[in-house]
Protein backbone atom coordinates (compact mmCIF):
# COMPACT_ATOMS: atom_id res chain seq x y z
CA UNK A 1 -0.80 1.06 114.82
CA UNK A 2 -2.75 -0.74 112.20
CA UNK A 3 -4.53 -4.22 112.20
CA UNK A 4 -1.45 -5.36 111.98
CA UNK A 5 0.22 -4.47 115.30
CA UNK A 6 0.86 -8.16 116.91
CA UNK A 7 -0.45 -6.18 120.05
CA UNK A 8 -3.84 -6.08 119.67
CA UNK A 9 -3.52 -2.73 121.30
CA UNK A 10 -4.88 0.56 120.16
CA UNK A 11 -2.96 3.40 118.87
CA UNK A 12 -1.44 5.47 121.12
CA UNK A 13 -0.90 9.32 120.08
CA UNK A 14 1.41 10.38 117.48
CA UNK A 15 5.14 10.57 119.55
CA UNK A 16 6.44 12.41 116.32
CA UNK A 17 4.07 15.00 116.00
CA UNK A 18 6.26 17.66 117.24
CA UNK A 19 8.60 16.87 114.43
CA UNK A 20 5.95 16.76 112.10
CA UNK A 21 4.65 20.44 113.00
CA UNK A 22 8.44 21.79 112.92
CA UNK A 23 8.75 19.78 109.63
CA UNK A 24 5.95 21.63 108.13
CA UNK A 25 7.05 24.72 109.45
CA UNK A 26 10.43 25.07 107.93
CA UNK A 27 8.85 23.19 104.28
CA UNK A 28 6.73 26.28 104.39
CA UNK A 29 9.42 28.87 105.21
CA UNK A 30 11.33 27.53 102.60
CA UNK A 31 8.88 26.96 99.58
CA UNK A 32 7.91 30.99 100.75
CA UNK A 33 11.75 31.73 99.85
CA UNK A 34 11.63 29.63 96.78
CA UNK A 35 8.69 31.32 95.55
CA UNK A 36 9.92 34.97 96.46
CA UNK A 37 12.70 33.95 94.47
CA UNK A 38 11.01 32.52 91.60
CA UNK A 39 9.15 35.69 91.53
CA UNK A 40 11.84 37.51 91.31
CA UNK A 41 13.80 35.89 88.68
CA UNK A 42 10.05 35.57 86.61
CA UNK A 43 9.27 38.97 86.82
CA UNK A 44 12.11 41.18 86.65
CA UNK A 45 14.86 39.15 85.10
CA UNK A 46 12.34 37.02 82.41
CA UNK A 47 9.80 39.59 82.28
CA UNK A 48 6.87 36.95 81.91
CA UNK A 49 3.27 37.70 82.02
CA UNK A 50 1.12 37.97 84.48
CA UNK A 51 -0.09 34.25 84.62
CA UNK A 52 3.14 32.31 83.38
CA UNK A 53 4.96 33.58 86.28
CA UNK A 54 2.28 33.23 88.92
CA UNK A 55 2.10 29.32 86.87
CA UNK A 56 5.94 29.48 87.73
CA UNK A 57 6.28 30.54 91.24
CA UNK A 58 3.23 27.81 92.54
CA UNK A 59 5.29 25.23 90.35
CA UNK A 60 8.25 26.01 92.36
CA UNK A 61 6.32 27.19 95.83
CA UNK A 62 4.96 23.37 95.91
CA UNK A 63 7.64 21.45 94.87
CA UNK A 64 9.72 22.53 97.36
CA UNK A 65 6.81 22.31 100.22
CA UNK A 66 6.42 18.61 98.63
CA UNK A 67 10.23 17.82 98.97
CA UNK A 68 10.98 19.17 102.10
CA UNK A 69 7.41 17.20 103.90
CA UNK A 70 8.74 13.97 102.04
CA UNK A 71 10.22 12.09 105.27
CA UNK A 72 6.64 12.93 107.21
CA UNK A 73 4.88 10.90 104.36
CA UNK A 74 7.64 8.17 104.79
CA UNK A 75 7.64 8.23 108.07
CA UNK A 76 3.84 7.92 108.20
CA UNK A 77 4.35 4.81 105.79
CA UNK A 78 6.61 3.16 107.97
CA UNK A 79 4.39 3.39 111.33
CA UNK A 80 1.29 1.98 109.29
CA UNK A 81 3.46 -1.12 108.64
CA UNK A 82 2.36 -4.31 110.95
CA UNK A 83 5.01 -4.53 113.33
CA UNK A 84 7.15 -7.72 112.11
CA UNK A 85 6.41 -10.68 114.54
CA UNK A 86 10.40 -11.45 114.08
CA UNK A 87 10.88 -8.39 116.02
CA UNK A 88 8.48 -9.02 118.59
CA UNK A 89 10.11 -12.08 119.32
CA UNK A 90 13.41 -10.59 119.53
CA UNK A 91 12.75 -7.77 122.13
CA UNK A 92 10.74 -10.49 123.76
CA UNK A 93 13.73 -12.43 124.20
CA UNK A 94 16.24 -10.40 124.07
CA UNK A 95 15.87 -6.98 125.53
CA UNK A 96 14.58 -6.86 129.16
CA UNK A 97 14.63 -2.67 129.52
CA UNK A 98 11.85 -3.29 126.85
CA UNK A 99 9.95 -6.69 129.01
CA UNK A 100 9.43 -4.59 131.97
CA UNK A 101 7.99 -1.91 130.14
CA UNK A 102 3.91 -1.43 130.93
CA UNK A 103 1.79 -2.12 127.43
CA UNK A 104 1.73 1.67 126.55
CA UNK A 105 5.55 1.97 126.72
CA UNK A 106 5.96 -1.14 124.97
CA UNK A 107 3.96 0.23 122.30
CA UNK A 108 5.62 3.61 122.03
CA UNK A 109 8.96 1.21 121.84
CA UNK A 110 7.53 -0.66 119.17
CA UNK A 111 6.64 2.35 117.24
CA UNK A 112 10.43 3.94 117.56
CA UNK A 113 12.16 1.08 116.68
CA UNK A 114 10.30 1.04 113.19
CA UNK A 115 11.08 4.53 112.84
CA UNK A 116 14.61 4.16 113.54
CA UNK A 117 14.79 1.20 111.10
CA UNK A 118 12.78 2.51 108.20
CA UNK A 119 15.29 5.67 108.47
CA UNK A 120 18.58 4.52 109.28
CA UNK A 121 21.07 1.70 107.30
CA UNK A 122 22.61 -1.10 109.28
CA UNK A 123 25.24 -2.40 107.25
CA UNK A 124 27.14 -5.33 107.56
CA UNK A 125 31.01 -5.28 107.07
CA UNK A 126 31.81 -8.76 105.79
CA UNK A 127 28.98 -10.23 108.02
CA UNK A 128 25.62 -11.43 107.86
CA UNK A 129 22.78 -8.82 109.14
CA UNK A 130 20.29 -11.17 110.39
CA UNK A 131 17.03 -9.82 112.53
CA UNK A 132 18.29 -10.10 115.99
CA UNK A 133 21.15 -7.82 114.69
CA UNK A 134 19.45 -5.33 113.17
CA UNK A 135 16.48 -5.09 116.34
CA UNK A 136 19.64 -4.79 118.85
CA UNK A 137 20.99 -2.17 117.29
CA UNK A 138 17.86 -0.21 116.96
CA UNK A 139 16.95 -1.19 120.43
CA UNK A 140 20.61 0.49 121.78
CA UNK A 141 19.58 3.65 120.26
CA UNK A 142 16.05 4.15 121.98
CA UNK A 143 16.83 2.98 125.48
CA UNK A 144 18.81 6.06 126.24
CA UNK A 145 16.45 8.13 124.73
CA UNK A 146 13.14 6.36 125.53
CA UNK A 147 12.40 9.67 127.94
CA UNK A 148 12.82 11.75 125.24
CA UNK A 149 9.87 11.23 122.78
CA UNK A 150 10.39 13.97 120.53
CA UNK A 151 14.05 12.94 120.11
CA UNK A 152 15.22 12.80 116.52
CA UNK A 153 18.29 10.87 115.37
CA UNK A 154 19.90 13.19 113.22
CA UNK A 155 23.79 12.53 114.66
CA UNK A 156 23.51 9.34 112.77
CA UNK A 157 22.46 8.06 109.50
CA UNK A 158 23.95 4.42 109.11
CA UNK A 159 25.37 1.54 111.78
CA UNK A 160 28.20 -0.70 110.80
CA UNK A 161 27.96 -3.84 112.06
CA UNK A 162 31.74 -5.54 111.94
CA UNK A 163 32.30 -9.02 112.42
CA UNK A 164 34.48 -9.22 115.74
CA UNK A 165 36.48 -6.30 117.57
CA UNK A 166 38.29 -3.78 115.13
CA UNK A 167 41.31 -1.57 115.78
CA UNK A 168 41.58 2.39 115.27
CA UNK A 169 42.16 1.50 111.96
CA UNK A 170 39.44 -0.04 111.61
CA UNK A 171 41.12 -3.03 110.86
CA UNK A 172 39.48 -6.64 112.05
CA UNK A 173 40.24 -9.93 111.98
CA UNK A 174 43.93 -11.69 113.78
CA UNK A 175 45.82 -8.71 114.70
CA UNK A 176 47.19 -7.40 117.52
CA UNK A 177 45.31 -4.57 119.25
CA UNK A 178 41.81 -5.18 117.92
CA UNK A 179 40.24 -4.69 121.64
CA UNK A 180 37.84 -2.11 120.20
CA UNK A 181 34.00 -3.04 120.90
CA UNK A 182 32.44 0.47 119.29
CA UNK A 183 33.07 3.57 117.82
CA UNK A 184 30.84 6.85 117.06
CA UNK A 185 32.69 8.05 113.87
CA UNK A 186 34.11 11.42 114.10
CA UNK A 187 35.49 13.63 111.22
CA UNK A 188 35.13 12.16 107.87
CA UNK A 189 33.33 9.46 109.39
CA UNK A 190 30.68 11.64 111.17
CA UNK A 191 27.44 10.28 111.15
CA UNK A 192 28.58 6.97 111.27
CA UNK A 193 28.71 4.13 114.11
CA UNK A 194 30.68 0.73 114.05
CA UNK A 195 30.08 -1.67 116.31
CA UNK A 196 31.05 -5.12 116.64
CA UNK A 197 28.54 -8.21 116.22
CA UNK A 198 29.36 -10.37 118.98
CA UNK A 199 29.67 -7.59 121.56
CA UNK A 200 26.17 -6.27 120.64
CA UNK A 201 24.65 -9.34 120.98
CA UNK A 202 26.45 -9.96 123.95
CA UNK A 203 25.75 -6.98 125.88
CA UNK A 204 21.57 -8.01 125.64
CA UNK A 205 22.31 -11.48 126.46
CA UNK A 206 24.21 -10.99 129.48
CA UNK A 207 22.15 -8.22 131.20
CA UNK A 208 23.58 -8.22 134.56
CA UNK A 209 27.06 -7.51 133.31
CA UNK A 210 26.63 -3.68 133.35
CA UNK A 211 27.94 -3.56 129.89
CA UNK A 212 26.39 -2.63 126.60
CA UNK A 213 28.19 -1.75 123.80
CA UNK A 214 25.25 -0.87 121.75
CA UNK A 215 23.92 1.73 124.71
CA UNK A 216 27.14 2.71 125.61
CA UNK A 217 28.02 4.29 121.88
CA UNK A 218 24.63 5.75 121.68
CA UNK A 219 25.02 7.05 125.07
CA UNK A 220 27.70 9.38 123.83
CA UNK A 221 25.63 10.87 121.14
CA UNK A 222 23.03 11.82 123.57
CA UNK A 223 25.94 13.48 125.34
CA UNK A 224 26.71 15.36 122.20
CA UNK A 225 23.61 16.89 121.99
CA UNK A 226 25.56 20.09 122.76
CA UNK A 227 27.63 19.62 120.02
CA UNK A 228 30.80 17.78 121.73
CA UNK A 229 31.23 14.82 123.68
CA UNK A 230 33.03 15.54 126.85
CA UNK A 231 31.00 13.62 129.43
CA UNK A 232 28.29 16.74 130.11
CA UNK A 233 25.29 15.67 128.62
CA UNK A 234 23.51 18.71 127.20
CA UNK A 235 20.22 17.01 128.02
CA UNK A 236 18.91 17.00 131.10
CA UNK A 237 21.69 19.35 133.05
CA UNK A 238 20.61 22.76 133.77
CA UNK A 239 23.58 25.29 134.34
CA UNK A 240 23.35 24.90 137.77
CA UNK A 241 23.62 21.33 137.99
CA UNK A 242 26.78 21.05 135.61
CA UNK A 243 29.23 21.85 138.24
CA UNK A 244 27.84 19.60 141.05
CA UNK A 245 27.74 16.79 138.27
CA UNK A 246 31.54 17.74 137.26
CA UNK A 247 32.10 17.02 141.04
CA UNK A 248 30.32 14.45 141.27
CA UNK A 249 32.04 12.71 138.52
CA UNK A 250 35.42 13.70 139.83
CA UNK A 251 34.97 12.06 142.85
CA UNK A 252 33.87 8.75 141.60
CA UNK A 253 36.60 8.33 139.53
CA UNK A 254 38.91 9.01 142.48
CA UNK A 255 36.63 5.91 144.39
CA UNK A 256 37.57 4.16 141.12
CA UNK A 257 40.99 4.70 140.69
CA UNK A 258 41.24 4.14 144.93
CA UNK A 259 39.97 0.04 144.03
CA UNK A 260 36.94 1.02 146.11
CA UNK A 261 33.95 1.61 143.65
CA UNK A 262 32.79 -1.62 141.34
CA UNK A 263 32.23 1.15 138.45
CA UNK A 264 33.97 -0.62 135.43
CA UNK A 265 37.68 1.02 135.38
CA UNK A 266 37.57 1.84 131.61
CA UNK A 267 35.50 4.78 133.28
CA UNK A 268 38.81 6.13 133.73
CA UNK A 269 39.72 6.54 130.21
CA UNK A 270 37.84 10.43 130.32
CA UNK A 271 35.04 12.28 131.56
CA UNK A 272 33.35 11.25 128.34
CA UNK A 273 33.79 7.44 128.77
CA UNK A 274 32.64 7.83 132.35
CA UNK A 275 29.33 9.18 131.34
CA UNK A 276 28.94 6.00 128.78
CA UNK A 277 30.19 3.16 131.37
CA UNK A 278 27.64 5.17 133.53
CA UNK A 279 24.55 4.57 131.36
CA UNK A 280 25.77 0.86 130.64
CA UNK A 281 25.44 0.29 134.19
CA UNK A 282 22.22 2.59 134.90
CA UNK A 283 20.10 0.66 132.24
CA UNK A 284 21.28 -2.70 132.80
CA UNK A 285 21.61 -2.82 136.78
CA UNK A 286 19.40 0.59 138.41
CA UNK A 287 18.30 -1.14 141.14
CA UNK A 288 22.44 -1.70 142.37
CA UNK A 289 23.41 1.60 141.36
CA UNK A 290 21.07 3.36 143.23
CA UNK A 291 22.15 1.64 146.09
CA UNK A 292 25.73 1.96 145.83
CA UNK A 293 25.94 4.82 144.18
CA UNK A 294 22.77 6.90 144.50
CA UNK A 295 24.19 10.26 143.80
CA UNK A 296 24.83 9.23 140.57
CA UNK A 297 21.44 7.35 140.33
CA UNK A 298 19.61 10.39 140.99
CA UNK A 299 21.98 12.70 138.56
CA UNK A 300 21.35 9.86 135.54
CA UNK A 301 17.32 9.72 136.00
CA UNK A 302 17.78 13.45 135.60
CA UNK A 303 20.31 13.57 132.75
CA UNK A 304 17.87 10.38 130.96
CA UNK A 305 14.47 11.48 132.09
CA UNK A 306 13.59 7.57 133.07
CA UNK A 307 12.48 6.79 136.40
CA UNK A 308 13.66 3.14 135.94
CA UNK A 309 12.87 3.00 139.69
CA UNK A 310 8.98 2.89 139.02
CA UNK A 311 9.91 -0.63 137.12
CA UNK A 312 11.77 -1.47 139.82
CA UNK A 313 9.66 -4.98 140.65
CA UNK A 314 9.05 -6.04 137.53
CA UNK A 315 13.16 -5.55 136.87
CA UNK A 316 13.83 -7.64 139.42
CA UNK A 317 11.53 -10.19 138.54
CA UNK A 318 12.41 -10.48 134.97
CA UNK A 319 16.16 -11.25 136.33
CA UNK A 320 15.36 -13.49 138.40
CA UNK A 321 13.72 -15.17 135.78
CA UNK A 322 16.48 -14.58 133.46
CA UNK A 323 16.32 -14.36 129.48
CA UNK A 324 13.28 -16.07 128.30
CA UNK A 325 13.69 -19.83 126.79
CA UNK A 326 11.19 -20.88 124.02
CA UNK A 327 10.52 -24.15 123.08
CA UNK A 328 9.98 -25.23 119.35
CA UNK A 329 6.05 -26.37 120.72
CA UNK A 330 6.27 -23.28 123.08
CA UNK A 331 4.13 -20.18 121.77
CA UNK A 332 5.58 -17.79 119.82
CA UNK A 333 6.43 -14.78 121.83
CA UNK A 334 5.36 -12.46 119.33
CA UNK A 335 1.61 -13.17 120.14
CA UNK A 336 0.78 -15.00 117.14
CA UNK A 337 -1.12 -18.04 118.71
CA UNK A 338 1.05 -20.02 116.39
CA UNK A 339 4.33 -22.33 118.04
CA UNK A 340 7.31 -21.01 117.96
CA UNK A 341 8.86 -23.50 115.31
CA UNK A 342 6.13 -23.02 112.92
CA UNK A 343 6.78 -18.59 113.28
CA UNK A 344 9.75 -16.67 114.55
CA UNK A 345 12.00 -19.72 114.74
């Protein structure tokens, strides 16, 4: 990062530079086609000369190179920002999956939680957006893929942030039935999330609950990698572990529906909702599910690529110690040197 970065730290390598090369790639194979065909249309169908419709086909040749690079230049914009001491202080606070990461992981978090915010639109619905809001939400989407650093977001282009629980109308406010906490939009509303304020918040402040709204939606969009969400992640399962993970699942939701497995029971709804309760629980509590259920411990650090294990001290430790408490004369968590009433307060 730049001078800037509250960190101090140096940069670490580009995590998006896989992207960038397959960017560039297809902006080239496209401003080739869009010059073949200005060619085309210059030569035979306008008959220009010689030099007006070479002028013509680099015209066309670059400004479709230029177009199709323009999120690597925004992109590149948005990482050479400082990293916002607000934010700081809100994973600092907020997030422990992000505390008990070492300094280099931090930093890579840092660095896709701009991204994710400089690209996607978290909207309000009839309710304030403030900074803790907007950092949660951005911070539910890269836990589940924090082992994947060339992951790109493209299932999603905008959040909704509603002010309580909603309905499948989408309806909010006094009515009956409004028990829903989050929704990936399907259909007409593909590319969409909703999730409710209070939950989101919620799910970071309480992080021994095994519940997370904000990773449990975003959990399901890593399971539709493939294309559907049906509880078979197409990350991380190679076709010879899909049917011992089909089992696997099957037989923890018989321990479930049995009253003998402290898996939340809404894992019953469908394979699908299984897979999400699953990576609530995996990224809030590892250390208990790979006790009691290790199987499915073992199957997740697969499916996620996170060996959450290998943070296993410094999880505990941070729970023990609970969420962190700052003073207005305490110092800022962000690293400022300043008190916290006179920064991120």
């Amino acid at each position: 990062m730049t001078g800037g970065d509250v960190t101090g730290e140096k940069p670490a390598r580009n995590p998006f530079a896989a992207w960038e090369r397959h960017t560039h790639r297809w902006a080239l194979v496209f401003a080739l086609v869009a010059g073949l065909a200005s060619a085309l249309v210059a030569f035979l169908v306008l008959g220009l000369e010689w030099l007006a419709g070479v002028a013509i086909v680099l015209v066309v040749a670059v400004g479709v190179y230029v177009w199709q690079t323009r999120r690597i230049r925004h992109r590149r914009a948005v990482l050479d920002e400082p990293f916002p001491p607000e934010w700081e202080a809100v994973l600092q606070q907020e997030v422990l999956f992000f505390r008990v990461l070492d300094p280099a992981g931090q930093q890579l978090f840092r660095r896709q939680l701009k991204v994710f915010l400089g690209e996607k639109n978290i909207v309000g619905i009839r309710v304030e957006i403030d900074t803790t809001t907007r950092v949660l939400a951005a911070a539910s989407a890269i836990i589940p893929i924090f082992g994947f650093p060339d992951w790109e977001w493209d299932q999603i282009s905008e959040v909704l942030i509603y002010p309580d629980r909603f309905d499948g109308d989408f309806e909010f406010g006094d009515g009956a039935g409004q028990n829903i906490l989050g929704m990936v939009g399907t259909g007409s509303m593909n590319g969409l999330m909703i999730l409710s304020k209070p939950d989101l918040i919620g799910g970071f402040r309480n992080a021994t609950d095994k519940r997370n709204v904000g990773v449990h939606e975003f959990a399901h969009l890593v399971d539709k990698s493939d294309g559907v969400i049906d509880g078979v992640p197409g990350v991380g399962l190679d076709r010879k572990a899909v049917g011992p993970w089909v089992d696997l699942v099957r037989r923890k939701m018989a321990e479930i529906e049995e009253g003998t497995s402290d898996i939340n029971r809404y894992a019953l709804t469908n394979e699908a909702e299984f897979f999400a309760v699953l990576a609530e629980y995996f990224f809030e509590r590892p250390g208990v599910l790979e006790r009691k259920h290790p199987e499915l411990y073992v199957a997740l650090e697969r499916v996620f690529r996170q060996d959450l294990g290998s943070r296993a001290a410094r999880w505990r430790r941070e729970l023990k110690r609970g969420r962190p408490k700052f003073g207005r004369n305490s110092p800022c968590p962000c690293g400022s040197g300043l008190k916290f009433k006179k920064c991120c307060l």
